[in-house]
C-alpha atoms as a PDB file:
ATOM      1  CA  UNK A   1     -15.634  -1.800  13.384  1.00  0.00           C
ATOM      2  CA  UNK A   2     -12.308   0.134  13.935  1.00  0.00           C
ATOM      3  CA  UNK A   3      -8.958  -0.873  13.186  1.00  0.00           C
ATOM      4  CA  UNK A   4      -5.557  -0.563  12.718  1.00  0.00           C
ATOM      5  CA  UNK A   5      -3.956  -1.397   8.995  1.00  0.00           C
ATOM      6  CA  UNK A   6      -0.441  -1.972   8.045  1.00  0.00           C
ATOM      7  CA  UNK A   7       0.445  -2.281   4.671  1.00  0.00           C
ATOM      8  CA  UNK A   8       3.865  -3.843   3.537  1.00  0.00           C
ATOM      9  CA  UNK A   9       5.118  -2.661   0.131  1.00  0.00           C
ATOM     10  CA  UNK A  10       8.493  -3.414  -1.344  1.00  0.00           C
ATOM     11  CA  UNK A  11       9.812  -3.103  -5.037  1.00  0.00           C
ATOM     12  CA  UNK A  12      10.476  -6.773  -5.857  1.00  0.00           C
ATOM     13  CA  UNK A  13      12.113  -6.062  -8.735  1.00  0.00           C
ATOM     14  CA  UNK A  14      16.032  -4.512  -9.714  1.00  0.00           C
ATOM     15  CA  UNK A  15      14.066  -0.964 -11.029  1.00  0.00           C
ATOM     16  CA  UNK A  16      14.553   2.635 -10.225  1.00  0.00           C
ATOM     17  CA  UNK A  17      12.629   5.345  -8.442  1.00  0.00           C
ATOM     18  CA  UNK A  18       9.951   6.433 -10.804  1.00  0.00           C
ATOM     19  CA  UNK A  19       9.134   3.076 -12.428  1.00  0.00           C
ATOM     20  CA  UNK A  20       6.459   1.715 -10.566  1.00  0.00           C
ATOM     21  CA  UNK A  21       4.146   4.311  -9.336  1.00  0.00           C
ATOM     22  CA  UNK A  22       0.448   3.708  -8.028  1.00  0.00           C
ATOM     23  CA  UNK A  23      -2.289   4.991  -5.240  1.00  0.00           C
ATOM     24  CA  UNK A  24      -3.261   2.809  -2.876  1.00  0.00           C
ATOM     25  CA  UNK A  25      -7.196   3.036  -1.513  1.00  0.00           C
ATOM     26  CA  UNK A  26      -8.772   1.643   2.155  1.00  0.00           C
ATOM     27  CA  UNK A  27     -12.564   1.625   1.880  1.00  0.00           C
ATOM     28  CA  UNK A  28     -12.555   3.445  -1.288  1.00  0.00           C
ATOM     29  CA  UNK A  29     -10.539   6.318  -0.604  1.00  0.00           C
ATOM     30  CA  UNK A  30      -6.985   7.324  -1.828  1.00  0.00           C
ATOM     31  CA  UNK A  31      -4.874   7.229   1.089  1.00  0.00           C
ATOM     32  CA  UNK A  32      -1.131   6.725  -0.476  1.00  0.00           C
ATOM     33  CA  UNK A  33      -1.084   8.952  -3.689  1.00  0.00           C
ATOM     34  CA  UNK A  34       1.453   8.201  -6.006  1.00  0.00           C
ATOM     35  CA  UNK A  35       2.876   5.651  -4.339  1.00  0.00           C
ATOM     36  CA  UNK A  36       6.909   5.034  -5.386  1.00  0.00           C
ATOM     37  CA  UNK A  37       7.854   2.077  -3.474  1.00  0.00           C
ATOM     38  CA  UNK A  38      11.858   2.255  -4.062  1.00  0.00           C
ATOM     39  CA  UNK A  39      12.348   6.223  -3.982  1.00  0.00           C
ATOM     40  CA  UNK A  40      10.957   5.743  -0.557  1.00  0.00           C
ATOM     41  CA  UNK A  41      12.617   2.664   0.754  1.00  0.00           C
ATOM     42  CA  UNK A  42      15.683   3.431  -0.896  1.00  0.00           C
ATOM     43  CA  UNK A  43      15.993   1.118  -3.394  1.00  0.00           C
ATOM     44  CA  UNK A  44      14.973  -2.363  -4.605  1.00  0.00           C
ATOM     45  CA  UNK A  45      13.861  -5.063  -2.265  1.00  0.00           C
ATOM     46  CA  UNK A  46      13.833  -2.534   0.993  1.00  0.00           C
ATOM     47  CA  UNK A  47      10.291  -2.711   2.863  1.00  0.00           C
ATOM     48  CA  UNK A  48       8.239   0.001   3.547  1.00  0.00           C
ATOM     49  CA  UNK A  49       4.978  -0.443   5.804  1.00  0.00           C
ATOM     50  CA  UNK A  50       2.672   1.860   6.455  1.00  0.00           C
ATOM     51  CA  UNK A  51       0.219   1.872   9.182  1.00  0.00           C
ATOM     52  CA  UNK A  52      -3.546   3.381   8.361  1.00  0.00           C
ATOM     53  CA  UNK A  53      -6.790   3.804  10.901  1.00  0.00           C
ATOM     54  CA  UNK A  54     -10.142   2.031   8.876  1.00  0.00           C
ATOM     55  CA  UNK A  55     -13.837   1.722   9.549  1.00  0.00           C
ATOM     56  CA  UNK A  56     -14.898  -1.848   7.954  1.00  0.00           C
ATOM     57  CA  UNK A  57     -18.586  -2.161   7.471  1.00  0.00           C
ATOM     58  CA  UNK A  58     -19.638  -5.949   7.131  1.00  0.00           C
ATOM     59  CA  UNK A  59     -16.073  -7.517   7.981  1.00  0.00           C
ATOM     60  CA  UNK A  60     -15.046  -6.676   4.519  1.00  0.00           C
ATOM     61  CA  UNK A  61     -12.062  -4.274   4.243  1.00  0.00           C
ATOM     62  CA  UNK A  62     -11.383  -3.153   0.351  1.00  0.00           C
ATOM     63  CA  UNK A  63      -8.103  -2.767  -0.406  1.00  0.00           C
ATOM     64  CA  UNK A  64      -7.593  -0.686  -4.133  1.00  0.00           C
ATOM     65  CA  UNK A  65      -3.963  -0.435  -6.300  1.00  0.00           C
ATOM     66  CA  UNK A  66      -4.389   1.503  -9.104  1.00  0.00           C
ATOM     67  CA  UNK A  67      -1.572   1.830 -11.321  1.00  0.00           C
ATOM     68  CA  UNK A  68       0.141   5.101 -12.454  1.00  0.00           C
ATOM     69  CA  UNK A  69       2.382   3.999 -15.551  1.00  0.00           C
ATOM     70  CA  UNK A  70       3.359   0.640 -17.161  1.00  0.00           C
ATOM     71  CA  UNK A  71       3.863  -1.177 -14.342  1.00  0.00           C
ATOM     72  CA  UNK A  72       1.532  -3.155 -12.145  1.00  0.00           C
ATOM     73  CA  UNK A  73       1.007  -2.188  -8.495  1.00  0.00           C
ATOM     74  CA  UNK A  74       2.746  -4.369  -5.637  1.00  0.00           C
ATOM     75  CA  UNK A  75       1.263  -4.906  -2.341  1.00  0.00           C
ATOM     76  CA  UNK A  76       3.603  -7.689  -0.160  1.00  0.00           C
ATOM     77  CA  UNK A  77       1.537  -8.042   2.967  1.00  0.00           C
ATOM     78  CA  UNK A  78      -1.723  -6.498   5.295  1.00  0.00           C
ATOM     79  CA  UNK A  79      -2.083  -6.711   8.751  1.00  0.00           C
ATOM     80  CA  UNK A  80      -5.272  -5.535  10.322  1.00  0.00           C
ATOM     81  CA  UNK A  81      -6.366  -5.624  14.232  1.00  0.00           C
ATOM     82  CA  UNK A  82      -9.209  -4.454  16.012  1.00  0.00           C
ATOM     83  CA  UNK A  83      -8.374  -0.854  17.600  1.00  0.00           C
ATOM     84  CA  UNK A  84      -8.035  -1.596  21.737  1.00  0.00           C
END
């Protein structure tokens, strides 16, 4: 079916812009390219969410982080709901 996605990122640890970088995927395709949690919050330990439309075949929705440097990805939270 078709729904709504929010995805809550936040850099949960005291690093700069440019340290943790990743793409995030929904269903197997890139929709967040080189992700950079704090340069776009603003810093450390600000949350960003960011709100996606899916298809889900089979009630299964595949969520991907794929790192860009040393670091590991972060993803904090997911919300999905059915589209009204």
């Amino acid at each position: 079916g078709d729904y709504q996605v929010k995805l809550h990122f936040m850099e949960p640890e005291n690093i700069g812009a440019g340290k943790r970088v990743f793409d995030v995927a929904l269903q197997g395709e890139t929709v967040l390219s080189e992700l950079d949690v704090a340069r776009v919050a603003g810093g450390s330990r600000k949350a960003i969410v960011r709100e996606f439309a899916v298809t889900v075949q089979d009630q299964a929705l595949r969520i991907g982080l794929s790192p860009r440097g040393q670091q590991s990805a972060v993803l904090c939270g997911v919300e999905w709901h059915g589209k009204p």
